[in-house]
N, C-alpha and C. Protein backbone atom coordinates (compact mmCIF):
# COMPACT_ATOMS: atom_id res chain seq x y z
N UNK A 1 -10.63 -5.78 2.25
CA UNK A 1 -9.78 -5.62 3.42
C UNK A 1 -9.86 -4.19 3.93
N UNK A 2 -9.39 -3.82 5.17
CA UNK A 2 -9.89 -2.82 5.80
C UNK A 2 -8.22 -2.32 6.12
N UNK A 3 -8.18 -0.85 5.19
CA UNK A 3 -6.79 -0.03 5.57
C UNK A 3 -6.72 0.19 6.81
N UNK A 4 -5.79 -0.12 7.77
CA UNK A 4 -5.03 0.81 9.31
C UNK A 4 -5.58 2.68 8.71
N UNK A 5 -6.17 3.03 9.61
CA UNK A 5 -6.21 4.51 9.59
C UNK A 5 -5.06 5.10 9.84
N UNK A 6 -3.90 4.89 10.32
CA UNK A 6 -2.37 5.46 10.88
C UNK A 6 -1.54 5.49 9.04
N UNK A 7 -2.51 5.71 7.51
CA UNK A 7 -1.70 5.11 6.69
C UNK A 7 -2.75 5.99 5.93
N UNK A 8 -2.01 7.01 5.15
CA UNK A 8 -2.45 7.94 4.59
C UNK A 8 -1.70 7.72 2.75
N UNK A 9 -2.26 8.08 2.06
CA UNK A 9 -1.57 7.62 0.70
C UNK A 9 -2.12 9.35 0.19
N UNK A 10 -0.66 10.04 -0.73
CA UNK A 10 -0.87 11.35 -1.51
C UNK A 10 -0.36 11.27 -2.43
N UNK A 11 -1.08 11.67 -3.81
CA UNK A 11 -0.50 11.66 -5.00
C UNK A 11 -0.09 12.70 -4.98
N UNK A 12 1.36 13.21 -5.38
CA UNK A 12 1.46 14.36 -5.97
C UNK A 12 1.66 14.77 -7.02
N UNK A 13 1.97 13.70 -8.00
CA UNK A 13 2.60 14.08 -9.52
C UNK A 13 1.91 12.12 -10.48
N UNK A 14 2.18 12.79 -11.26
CA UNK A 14 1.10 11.46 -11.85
C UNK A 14 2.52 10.15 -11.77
N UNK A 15 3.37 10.86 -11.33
CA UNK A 15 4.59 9.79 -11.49
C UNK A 15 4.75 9.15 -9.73
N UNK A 16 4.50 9.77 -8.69
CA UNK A 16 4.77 10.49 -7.38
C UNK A 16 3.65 10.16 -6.59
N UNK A 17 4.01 8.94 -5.45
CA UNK A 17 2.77 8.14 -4.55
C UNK A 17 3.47 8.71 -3.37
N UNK A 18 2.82 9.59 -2.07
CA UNK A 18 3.93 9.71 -0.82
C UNK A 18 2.94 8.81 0.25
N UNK A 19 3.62 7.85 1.05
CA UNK A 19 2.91 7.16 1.85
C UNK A 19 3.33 7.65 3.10
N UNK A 20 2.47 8.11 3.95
CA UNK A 20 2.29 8.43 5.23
C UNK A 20 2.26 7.47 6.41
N UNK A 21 2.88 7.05 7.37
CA UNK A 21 2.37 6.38 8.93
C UNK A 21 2.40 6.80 9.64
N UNK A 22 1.35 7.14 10.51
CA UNK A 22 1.46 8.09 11.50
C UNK A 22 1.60 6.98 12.68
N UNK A 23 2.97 7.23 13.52
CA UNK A 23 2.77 6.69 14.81
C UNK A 23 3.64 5.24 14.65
N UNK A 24 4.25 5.33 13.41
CA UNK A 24 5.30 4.22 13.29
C UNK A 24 5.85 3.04 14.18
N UNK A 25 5.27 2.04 13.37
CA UNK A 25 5.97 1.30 14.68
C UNK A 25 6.83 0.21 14.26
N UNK A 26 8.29 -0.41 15.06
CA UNK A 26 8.36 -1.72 14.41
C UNK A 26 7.88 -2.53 13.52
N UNK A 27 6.88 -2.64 14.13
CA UNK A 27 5.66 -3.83 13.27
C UNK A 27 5.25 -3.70 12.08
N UNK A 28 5.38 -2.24 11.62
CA UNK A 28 5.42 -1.36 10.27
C UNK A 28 6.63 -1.41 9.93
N UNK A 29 7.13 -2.02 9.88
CA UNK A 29 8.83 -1.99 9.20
C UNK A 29 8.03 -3.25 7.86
N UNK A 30 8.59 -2.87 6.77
CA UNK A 30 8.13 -3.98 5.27
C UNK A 30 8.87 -3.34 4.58
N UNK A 31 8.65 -3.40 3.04
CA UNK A 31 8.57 -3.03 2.06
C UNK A 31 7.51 -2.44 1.56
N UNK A 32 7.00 -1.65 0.89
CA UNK A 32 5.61 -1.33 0.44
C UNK A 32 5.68 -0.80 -0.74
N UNK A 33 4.88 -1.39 -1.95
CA UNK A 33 4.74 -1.06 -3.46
C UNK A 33 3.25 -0.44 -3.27
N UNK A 34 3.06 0.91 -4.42
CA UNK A 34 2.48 1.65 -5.11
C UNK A 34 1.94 1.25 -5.78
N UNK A 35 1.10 1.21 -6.49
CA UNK A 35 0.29 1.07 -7.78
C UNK A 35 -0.52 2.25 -8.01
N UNK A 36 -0.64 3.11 -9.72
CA UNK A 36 -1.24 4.30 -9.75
C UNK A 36 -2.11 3.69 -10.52
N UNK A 37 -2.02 2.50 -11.45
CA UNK A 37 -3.57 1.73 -11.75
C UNK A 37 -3.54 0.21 -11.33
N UNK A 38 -4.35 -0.72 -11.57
CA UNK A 38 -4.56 -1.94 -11.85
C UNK A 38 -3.42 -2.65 -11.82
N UNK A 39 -2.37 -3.55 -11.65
CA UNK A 39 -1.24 -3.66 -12.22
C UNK A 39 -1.48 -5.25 -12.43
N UNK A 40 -2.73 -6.04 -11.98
CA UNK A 40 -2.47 -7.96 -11.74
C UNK A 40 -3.46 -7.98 -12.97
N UNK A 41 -2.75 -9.35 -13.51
CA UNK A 41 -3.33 -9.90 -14.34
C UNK A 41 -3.70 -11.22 -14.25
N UNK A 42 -4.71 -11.64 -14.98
CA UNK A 42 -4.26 -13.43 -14.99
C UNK A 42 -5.19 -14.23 -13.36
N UNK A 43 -4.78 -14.92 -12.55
CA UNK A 43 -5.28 -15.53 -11.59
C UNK A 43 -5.07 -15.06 -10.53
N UNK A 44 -5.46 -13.74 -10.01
CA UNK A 44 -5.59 -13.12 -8.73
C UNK A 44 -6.38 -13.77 -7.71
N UNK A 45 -6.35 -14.99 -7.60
CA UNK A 45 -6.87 -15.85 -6.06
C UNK A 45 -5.65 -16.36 -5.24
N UNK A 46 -4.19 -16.34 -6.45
CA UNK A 46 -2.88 -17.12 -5.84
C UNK A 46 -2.15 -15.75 -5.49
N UNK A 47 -2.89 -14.59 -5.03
CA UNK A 47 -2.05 -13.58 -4.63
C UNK A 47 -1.66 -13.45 -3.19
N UNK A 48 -0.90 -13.02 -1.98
CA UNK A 48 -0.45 -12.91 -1.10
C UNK A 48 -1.87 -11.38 -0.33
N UNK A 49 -2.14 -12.35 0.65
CA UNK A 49 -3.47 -11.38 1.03
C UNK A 49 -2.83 -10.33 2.18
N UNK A 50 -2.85 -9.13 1.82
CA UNK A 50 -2.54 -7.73 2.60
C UNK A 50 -2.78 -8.29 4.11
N UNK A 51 -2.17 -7.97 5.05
CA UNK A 51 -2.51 -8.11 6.24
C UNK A 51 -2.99 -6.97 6.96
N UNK A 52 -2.88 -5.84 6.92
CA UNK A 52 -2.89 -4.51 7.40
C UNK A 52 -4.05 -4.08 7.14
């Protein structure tokens, strides 16, 4: 899948993900989870496919 360029991701601390949007819009209103490794296990075909 292909990231929105308006969506910048910075680690700063091995604990510490800061997510960036530049140019915010409604449509960018969600929730959004981090991952600093791997986190799925098991049958990753029944996963919910990123839209963005």
């Amino acid at each position: 899948s292909v990231i929105d360029p308006r969506f910048t991701v910075n680690v700063t601390k091995r604990e510490q993900v800061d997510l960036k949007i530049s140019s915010a819009a409604v449509s960018d209103s969600a929730l959004y989870y981090c991952a600093l490794a791997p986190t799925v296990a098991g049958n990753t075909s029944a996963l919910h496919k990123n839209l963005l």
